[in-house]
C-alpha atoms as a PDB file:
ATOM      1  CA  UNK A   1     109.345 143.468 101.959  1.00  0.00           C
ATOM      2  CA  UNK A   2     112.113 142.579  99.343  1.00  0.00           C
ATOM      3  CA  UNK A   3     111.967 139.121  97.847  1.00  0.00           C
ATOM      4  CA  UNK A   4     115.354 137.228  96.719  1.00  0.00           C
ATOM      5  CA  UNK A   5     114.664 136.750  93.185  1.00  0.00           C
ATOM      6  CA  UNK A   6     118.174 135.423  91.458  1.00  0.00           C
ATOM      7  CA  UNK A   7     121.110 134.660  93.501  1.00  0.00           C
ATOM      8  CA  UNK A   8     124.219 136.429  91.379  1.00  0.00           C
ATOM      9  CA  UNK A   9     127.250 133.546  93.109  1.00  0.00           C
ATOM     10  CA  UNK A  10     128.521 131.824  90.331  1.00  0.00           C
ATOM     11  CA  UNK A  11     126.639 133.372  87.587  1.00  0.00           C
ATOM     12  CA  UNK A  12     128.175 134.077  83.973  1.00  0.00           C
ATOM     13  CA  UNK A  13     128.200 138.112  82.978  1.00  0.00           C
ATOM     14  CA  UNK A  14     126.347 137.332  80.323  1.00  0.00           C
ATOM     15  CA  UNK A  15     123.419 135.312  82.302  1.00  0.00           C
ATOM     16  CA  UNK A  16     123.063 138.180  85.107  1.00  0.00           C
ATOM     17  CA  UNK A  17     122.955 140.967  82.325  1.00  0.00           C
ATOM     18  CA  UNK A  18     120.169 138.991  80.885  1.00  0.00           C
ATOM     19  CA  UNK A  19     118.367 138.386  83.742  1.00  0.00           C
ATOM     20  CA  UNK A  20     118.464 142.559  84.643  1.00  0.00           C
ATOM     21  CA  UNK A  21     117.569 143.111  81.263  1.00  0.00           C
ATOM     22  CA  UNK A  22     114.731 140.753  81.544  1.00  0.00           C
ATOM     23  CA  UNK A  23     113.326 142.490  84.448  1.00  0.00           C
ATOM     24  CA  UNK A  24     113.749 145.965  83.042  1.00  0.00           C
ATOM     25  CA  UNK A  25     111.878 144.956  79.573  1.00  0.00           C
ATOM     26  CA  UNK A  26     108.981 143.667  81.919  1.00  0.00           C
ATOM     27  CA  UNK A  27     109.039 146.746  83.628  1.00  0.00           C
ATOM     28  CA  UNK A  28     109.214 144.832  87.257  1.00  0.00           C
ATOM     29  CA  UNK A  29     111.046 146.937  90.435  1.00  0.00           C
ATOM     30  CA  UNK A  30     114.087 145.263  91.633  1.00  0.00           C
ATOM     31  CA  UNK A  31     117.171 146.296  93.160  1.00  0.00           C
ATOM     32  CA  UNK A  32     121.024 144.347  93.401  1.00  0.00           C
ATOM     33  CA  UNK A  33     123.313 143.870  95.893  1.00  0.00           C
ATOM     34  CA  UNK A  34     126.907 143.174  95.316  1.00  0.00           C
ATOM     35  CA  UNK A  35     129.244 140.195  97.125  1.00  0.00           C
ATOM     36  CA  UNK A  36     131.417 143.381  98.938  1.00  0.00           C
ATOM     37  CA  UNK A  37     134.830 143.771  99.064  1.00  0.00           C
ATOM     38  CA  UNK A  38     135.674 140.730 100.420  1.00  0.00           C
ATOM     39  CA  UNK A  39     133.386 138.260  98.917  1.00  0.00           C
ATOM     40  CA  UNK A  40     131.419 137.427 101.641  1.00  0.00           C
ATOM     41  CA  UNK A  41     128.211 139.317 100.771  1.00  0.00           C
ATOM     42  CA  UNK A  42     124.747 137.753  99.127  1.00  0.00           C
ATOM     43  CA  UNK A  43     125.227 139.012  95.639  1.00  0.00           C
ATOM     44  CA  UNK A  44     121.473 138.608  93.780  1.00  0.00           C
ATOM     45  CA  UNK A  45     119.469 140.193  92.480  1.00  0.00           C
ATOM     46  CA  UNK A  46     116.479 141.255  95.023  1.00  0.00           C
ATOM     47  CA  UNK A  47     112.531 141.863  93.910  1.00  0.00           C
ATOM     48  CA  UNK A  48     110.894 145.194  95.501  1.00  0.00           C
ATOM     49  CA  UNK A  49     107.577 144.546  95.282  1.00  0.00           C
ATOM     50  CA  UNK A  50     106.068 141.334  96.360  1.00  0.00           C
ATOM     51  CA  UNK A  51     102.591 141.273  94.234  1.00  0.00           C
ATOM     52  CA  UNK A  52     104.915 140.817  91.098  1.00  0.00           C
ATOM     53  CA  UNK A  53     107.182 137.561  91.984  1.00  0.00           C
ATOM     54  CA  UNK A  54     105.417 135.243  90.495  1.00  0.00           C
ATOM     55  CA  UNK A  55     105.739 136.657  87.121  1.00  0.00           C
ATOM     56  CA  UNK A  56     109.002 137.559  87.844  1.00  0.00           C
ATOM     57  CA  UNK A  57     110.230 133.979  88.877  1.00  0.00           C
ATOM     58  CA  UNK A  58     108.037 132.833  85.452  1.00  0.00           C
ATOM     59  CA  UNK A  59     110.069 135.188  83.658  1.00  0.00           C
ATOM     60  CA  UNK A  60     113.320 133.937  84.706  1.00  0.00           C
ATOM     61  CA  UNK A  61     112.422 130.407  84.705  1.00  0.00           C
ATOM     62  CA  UNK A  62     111.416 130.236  81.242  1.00  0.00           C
ATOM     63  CA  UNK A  63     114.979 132.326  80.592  1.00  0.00           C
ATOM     64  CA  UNK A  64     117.120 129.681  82.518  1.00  0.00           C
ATOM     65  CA  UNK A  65     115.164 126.793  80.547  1.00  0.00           C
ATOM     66  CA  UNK A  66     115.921 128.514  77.144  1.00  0.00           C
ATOM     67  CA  UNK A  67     119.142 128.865  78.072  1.00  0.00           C
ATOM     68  CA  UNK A  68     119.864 125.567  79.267  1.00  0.00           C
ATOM     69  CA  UNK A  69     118.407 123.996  75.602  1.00  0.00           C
ATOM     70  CA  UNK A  70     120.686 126.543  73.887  1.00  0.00           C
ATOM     71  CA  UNK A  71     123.756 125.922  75.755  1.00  0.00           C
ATOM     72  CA  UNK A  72     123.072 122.305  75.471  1.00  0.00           C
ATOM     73  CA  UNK A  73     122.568 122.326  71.522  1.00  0.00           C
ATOM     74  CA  UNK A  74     125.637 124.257  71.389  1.00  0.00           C
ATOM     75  CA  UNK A  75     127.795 121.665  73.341  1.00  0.00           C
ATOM     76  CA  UNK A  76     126.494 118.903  71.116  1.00  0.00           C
ATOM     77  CA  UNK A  77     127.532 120.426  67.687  1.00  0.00           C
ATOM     78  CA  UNK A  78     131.122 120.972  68.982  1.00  0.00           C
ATOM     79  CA  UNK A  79     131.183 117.838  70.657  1.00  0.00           C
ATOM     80  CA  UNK A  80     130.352 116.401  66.761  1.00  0.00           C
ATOM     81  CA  UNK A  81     132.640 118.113  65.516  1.00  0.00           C
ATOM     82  CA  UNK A  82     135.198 117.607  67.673  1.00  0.00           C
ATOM     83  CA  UNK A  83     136.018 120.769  69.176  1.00  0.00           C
ATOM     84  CA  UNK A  84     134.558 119.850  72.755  1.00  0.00           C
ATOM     85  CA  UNK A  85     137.073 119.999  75.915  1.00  0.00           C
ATOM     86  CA  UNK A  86     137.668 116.960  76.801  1.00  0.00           C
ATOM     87  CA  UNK A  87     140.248 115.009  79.207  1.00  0.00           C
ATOM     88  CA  UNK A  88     142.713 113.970  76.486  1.00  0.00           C
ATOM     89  CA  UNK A  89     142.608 117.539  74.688  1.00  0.00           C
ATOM     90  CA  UNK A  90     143.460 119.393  78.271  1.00  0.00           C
ATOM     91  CA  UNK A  91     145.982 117.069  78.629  1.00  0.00           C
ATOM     92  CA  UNK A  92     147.393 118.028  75.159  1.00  0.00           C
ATOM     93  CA  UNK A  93     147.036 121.645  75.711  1.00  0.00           C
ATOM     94  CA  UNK A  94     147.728 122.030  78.888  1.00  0.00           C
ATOM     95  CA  UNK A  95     150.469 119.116  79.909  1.00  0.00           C
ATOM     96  CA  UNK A  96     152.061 120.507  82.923  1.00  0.00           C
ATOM     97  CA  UNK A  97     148.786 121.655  84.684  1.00  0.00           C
ATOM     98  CA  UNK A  98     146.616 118.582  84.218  1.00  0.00           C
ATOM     99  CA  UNK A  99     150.041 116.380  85.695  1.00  0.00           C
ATOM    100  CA  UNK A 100     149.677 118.955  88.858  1.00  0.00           C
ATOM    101  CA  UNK A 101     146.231 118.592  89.545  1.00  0.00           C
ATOM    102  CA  UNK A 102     146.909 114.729  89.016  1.00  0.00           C
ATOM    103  CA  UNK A 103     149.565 114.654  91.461  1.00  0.00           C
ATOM    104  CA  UNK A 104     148.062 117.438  93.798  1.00  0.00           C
ATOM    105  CA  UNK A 105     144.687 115.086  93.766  1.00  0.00           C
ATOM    106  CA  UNK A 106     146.901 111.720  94.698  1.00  0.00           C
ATOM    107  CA  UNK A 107     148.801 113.541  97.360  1.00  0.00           C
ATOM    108  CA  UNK A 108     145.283 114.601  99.397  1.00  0.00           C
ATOM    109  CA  UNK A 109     144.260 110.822  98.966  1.00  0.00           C
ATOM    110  CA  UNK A 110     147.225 109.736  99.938  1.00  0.00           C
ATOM    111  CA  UNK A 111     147.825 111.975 103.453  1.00  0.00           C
ATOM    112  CA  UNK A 112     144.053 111.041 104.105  1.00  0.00           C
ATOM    113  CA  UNK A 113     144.798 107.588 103.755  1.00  0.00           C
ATOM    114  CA  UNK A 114     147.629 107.572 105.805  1.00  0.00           C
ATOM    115  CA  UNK A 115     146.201 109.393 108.652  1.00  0.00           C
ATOM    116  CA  UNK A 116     142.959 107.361 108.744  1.00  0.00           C
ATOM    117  CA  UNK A 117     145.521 104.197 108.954  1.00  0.00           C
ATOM    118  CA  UNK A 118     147.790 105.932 111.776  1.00  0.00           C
ATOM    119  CA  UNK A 119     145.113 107.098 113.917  1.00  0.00           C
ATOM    120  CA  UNK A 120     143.413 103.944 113.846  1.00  0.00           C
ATOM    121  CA  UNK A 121     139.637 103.741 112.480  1.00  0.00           C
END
């Protein structure tokens, strides 16, 4: 019976390709399946055979933790030297969109608000 190995929602390109060509270098049977048309589908990536999960699940693990330190590292030395995305800089670059998703966030609190007060609590 196939295993769920790597669920594929919300992953970067670059992580999934890494992941496949993980599994392929390891030599360990696996098949994907694909969110559909629509979007509504499991996308991941599925193991075939069960006797070889727990390598495979080692495998990835110790992939996602490299990752994570590398991706980490990286954010550090831009946010030294200044080139990390922050608040102020979105708001520089982007003026007119960060002022709509201000304004779009105050009107939500503002019509829950008022209907909690209306309707009583």
């Amino acid at each position: 019976m196939a295993l769920l190995l790597f669920s594929l929602r919300h992953v970067p390109d670059d992580e999934a390709d890494d992941i496949r060509d993980l599994l392929v270098e390891n030599q360990l049977n696996f098949y994907e399946t694909s969110a559909g048309n629509w979007g509504i589908s499991m996308p991941a990536i599925w193991l075939s055979d069960d006797q070889q999960y727990a390598k495979a699940r080692s495998l990835i693990d110790e992939y996602q933790e490299q990752r994570r330190i590398t991706l980490q590292e990286e954010y550090q030395q831009l946010k030294q030297s200044g080139q990390a995305n922050t608040f102020y800089k979105n708001l520089w670059r982007n003026p007119t969109q960060t002022i709509v998703f201000i304004a779009a966030m105050i009107l939500v609190i503002y019509v829950s608000i008022k209907m909690v007060l209306e309707f009583g609590l």
